[in-house]
Protein backbone atom coordinates (compact mmCIF):
# COMPACT_ATOMS: atom_id res chain seq x y z
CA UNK A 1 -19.32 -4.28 -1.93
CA UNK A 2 -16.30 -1.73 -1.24
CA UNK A 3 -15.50 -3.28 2.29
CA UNK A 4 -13.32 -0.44 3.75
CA UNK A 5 -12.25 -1.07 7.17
CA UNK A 6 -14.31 0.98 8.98
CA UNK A 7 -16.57 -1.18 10.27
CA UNK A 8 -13.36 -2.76 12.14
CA UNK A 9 -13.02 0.39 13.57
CA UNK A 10 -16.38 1.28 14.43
CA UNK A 11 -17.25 -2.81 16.21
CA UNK A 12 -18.17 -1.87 20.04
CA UNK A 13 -17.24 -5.43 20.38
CA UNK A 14 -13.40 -5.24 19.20
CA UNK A 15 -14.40 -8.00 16.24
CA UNK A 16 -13.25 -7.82 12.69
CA UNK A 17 -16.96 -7.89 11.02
CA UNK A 18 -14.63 -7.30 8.13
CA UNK A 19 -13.27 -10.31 7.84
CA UNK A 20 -16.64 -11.64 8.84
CA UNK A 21 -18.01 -10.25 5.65
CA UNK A 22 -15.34 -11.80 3.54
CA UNK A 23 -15.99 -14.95 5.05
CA UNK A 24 -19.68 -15.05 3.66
CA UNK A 25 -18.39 -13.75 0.53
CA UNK A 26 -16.00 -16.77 -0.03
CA UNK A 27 -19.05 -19.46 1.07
CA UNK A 28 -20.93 -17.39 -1.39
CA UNK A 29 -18.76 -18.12 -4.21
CA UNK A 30 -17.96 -21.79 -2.82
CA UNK A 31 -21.43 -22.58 -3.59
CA UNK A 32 -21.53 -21.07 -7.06
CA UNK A 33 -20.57 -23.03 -9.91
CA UNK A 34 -18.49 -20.22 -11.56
CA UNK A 35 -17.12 -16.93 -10.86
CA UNK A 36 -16.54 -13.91 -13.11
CA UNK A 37 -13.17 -14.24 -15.49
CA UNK A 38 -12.38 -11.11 -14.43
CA UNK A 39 -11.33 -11.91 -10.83
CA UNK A 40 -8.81 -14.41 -11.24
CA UNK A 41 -7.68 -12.24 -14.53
CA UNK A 42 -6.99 -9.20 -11.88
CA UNK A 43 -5.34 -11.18 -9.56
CA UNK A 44 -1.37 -11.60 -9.74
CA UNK A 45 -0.39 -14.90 -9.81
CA UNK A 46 -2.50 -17.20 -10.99
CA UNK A 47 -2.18 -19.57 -14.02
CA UNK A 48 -1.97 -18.29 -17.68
CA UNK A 49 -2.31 -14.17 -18.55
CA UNK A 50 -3.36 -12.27 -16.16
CA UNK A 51 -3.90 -7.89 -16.25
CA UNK A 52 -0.37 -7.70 -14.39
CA UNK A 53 1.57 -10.04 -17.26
CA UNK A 54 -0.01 -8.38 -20.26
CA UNK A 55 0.49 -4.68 -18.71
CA UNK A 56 4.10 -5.56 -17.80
CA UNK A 57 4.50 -7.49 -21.24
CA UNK A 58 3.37 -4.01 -22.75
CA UNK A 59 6.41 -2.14 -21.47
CA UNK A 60 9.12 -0.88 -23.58
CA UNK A 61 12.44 -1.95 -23.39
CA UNK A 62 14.33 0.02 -21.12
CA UNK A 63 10.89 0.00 -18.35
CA UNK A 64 11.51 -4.22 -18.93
CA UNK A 65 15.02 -3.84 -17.90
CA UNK A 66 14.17 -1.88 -15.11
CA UNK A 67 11.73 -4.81 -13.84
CA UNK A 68 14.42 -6.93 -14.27
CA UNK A 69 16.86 -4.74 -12.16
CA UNK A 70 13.91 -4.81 -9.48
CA UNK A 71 13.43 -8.75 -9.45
CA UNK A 72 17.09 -8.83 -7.66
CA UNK A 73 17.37 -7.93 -4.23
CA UNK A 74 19.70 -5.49 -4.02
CA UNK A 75 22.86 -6.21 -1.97
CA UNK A 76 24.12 -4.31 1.28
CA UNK A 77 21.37 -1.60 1.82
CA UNK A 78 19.80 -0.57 5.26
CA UNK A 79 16.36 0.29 3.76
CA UNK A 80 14.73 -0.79 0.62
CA UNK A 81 11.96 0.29 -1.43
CA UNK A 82 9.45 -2.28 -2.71
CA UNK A 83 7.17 -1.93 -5.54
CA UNK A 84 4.64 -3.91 -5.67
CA UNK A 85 2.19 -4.44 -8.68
CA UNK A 86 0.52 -0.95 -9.24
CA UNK A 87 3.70 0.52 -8.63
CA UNK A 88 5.67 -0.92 -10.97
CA UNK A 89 3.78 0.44 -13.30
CA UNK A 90 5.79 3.64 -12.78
CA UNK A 91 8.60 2.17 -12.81
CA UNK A 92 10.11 4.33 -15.24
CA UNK A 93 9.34 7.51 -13.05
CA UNK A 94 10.21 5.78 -9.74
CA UNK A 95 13.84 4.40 -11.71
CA UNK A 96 14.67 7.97 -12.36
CA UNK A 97 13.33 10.43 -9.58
CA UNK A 98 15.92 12.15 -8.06
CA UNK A 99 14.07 12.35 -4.29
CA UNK A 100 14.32 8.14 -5.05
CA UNK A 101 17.70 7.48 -6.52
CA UNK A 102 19.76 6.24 -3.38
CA UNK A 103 16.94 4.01 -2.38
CA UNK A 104 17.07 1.03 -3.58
CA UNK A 105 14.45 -0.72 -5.58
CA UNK A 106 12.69 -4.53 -5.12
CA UNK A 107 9.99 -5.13 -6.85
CA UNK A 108 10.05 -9.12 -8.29
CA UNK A 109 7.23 -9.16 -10.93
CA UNK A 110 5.61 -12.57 -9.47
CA UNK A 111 5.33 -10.54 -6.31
CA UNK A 112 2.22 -9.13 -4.66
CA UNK A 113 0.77 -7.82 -1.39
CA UNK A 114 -2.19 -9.92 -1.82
CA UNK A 115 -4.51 -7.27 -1.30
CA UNK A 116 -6.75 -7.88 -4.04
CA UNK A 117 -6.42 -11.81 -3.02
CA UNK A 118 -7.55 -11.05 0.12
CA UNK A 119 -10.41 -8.81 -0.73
CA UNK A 120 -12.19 -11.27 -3.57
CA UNK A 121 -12.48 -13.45 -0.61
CA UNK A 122 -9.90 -16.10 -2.71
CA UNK A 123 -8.21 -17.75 0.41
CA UNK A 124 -6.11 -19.94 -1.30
CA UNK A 125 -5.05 -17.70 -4.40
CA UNK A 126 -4.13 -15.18 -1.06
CA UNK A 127 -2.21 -17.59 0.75
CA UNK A 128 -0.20 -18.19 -2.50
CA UNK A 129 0.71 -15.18 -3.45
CA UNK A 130 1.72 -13.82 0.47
CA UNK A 131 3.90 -17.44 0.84
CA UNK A 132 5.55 -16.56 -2.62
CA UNK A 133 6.11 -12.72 -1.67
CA UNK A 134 7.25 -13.47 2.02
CA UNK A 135 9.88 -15.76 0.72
CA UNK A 136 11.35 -13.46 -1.68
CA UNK A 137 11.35 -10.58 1.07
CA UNK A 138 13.14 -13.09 3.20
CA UNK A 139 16.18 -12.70 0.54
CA UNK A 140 16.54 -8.57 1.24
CA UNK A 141 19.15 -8.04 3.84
CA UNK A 142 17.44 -4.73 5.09
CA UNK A 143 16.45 -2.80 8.14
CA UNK A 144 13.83 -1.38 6.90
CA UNK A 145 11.70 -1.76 4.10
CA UNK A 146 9.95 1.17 2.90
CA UNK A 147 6.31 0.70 0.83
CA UNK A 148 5.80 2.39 -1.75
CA UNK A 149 2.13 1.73 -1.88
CA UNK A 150 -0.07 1.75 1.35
CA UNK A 151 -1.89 -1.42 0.34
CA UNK A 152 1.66 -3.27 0.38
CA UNK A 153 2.42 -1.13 3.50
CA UNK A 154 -0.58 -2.50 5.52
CA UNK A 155 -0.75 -6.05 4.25
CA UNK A 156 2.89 -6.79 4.80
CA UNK A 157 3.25 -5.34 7.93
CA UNK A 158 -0.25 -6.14 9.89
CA UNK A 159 -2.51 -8.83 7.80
CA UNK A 160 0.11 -11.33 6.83
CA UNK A 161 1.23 -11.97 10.41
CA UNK A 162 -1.52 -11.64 11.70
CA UNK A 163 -3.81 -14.10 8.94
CA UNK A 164 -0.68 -16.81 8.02
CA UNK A 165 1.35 -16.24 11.22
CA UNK A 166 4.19 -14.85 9.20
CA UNK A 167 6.42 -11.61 10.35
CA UNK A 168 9.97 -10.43 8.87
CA UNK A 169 12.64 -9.44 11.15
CA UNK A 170 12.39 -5.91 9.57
CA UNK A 171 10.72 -2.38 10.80
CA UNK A 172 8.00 -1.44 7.98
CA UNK A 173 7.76 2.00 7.53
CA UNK A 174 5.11 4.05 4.51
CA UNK A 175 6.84 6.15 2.11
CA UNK A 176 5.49 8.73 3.40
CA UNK A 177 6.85 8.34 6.53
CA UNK A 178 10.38 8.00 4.59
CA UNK A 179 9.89 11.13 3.08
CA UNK A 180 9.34 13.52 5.97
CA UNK A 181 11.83 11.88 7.72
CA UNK A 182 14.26 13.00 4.81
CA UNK A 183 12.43 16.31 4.75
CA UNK A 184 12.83 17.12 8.33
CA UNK A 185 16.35 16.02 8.42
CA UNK A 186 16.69 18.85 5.72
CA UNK A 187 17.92 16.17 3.17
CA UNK A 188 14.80 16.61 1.24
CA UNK A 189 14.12 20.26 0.45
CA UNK A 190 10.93 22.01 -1.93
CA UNK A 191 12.55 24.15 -4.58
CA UNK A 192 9.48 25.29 -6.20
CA UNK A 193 6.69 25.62 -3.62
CA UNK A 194 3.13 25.17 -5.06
CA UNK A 195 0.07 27.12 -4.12
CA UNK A 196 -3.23 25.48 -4.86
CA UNK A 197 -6.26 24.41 -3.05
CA UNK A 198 -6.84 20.56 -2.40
CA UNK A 199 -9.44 17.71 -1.31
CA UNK A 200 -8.14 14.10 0.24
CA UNK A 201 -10.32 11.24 -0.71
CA UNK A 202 -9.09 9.16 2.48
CA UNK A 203 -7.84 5.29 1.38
CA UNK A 204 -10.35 2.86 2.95
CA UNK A 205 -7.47 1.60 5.46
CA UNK A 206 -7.14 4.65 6.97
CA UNK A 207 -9.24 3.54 9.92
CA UNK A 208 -6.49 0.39 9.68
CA UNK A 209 -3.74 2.84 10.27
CA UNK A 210 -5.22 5.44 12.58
CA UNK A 211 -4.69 8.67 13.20
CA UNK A 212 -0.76 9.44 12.67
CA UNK A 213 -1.25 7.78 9.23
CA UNK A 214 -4.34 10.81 8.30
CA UNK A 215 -1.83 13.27 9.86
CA UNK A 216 1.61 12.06 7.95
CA UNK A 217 -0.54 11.68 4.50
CA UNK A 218 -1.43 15.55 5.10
CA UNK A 219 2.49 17.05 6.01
CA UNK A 220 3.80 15.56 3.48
CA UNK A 221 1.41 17.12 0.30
CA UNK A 222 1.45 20.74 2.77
CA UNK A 223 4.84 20.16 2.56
CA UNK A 224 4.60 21.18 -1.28
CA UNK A 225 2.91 24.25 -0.48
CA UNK A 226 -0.68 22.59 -0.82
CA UNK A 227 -3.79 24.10 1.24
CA UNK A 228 -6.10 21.55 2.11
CA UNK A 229 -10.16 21.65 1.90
CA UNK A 230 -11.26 18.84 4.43
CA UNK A 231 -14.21 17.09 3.32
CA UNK A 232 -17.18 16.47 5.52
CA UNK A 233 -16.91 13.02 5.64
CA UNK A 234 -13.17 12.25 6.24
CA UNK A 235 -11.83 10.48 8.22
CA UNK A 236 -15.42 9.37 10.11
CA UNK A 237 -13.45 5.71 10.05
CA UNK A 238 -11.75 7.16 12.74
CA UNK A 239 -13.05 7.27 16.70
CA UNK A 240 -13.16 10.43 18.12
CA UNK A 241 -10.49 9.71 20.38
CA UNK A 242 -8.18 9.58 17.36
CA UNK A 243 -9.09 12.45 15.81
CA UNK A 244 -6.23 15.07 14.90
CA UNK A 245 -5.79 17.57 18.12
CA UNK A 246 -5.89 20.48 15.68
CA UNK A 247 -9.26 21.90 14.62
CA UNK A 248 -9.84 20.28 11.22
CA UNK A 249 -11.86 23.62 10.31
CA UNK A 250 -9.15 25.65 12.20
CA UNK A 251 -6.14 23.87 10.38
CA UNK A 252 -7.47 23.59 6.83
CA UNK A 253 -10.26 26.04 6.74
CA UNK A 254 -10.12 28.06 3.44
């Protein structure tokens, strides 16, 4: 079962059947008398080796230091960029990008969104791993905290104070958003423009997000020159009041 969001979006009601499906999903498993390995292996935090641990163990030298740069919260900075699980497995690109370098990094390896938590339908592995991650965020002395992945982005910012009651004092912003903000300030410029024709596969929380989430996620890759291809199913997550006031076959007709 994918379980995208849209349903959410689509409930005449106003309901969540999302979370209504997860629900049957964890009395399904409470009634089984074992699960799959492979969920608890995938999911940060949990006792023993997990994928996260023996990725991360994998790491050369210099990308271990640089998770061990990221586990401090860095001192004195307005915004900060946090890396959660997938990302850090860039960290070696994201340490040295020159767009990145006067943002700093936090990115504490124990650390996790709880996405994938949350998803399996594992309440208390979820609660866990969004108590451990909420405390550590409580340590950043930060405006702003910029996500580097959406999944963080949404889960931080909407389902942790809204499923464990929990908010930081902080504005949450996608680094997207980040981006063209740098862009249109003219801090951020293209050198070397691209030119090539391009498809979006929209996340599944897109519908979560809404429309000024589809529009930012498209400025910022036509922004590098990129002509876009809509596909005929996009965005249908989204009501039709949300949809983008520009023609979609207008705007990124080929």
């Amino acid at each position: 079962m994918h379980l995208c969001y849209a349903c959410n979006a689509h409930c005449p009601s106003g309901l969540k059947p999302y979370e209504l499906m997860l629900e049957r999903i964890a009395e399904r498993n409470s009634k089984r008398k074992s699960i799959s390995a492979m969920v608890p292996y995938f999911l940060l935090g949990m006792p023993g080796n997990n994928f996260w641990s023996d990725v991360y163990g994998s790491f050369s030298a210099g990308e271990k230091r640089i998770l061990e740069k990221w586990s401090e919260p860095p001192a004195g900075s307005r915004e900060v960029l946090y890396m959660g699980c997938g990302a850090r497995l860039f960290c070696g690109d994201i340490e040295n990008s020159r767009v990145l370098k006067d943002l700093p990094k936090f990115g504490p390896q124990d650390t996790c969104c709880g996405e994938m938590h949350y998803r399996s339908a594992s309440w208390g592995a979820y609660s866990d791993i969004a108590e451990r991650t909420f405390n550590r965020f409580r340590e950043l002395d930060a405006e702003r905290i910029v996500y580097f992945c959406d999944s963080c982005y949404i889960y931080m910012s909407r389902t942790l104070p809204e499923m464990l009651g929990k908010e930081l004092p902080c504005e949450h912003i996608s680094l997207y958003q980040w981006l063209m903000e740098r862009y249109d300030a003219g801090e951020i410029k293209v050198e070397n423009p691209q030119s090539f024709k391009a498809a979006i596969s929209e996340p599944c929380y897109v519908s979560e997000l809404g429309k000024d989430f589809y529009e930012l996620m498209r400025r910022v890759y036509e922004m590098t020159g990129a002509e876009f291809v809509e596909l005929e199913n996009n965005a249908t997550c989204l009501s039709v009041a949300e949809w983008p006031t520009s023609s979609r076959t207008t705007r990124y007709a080929t």
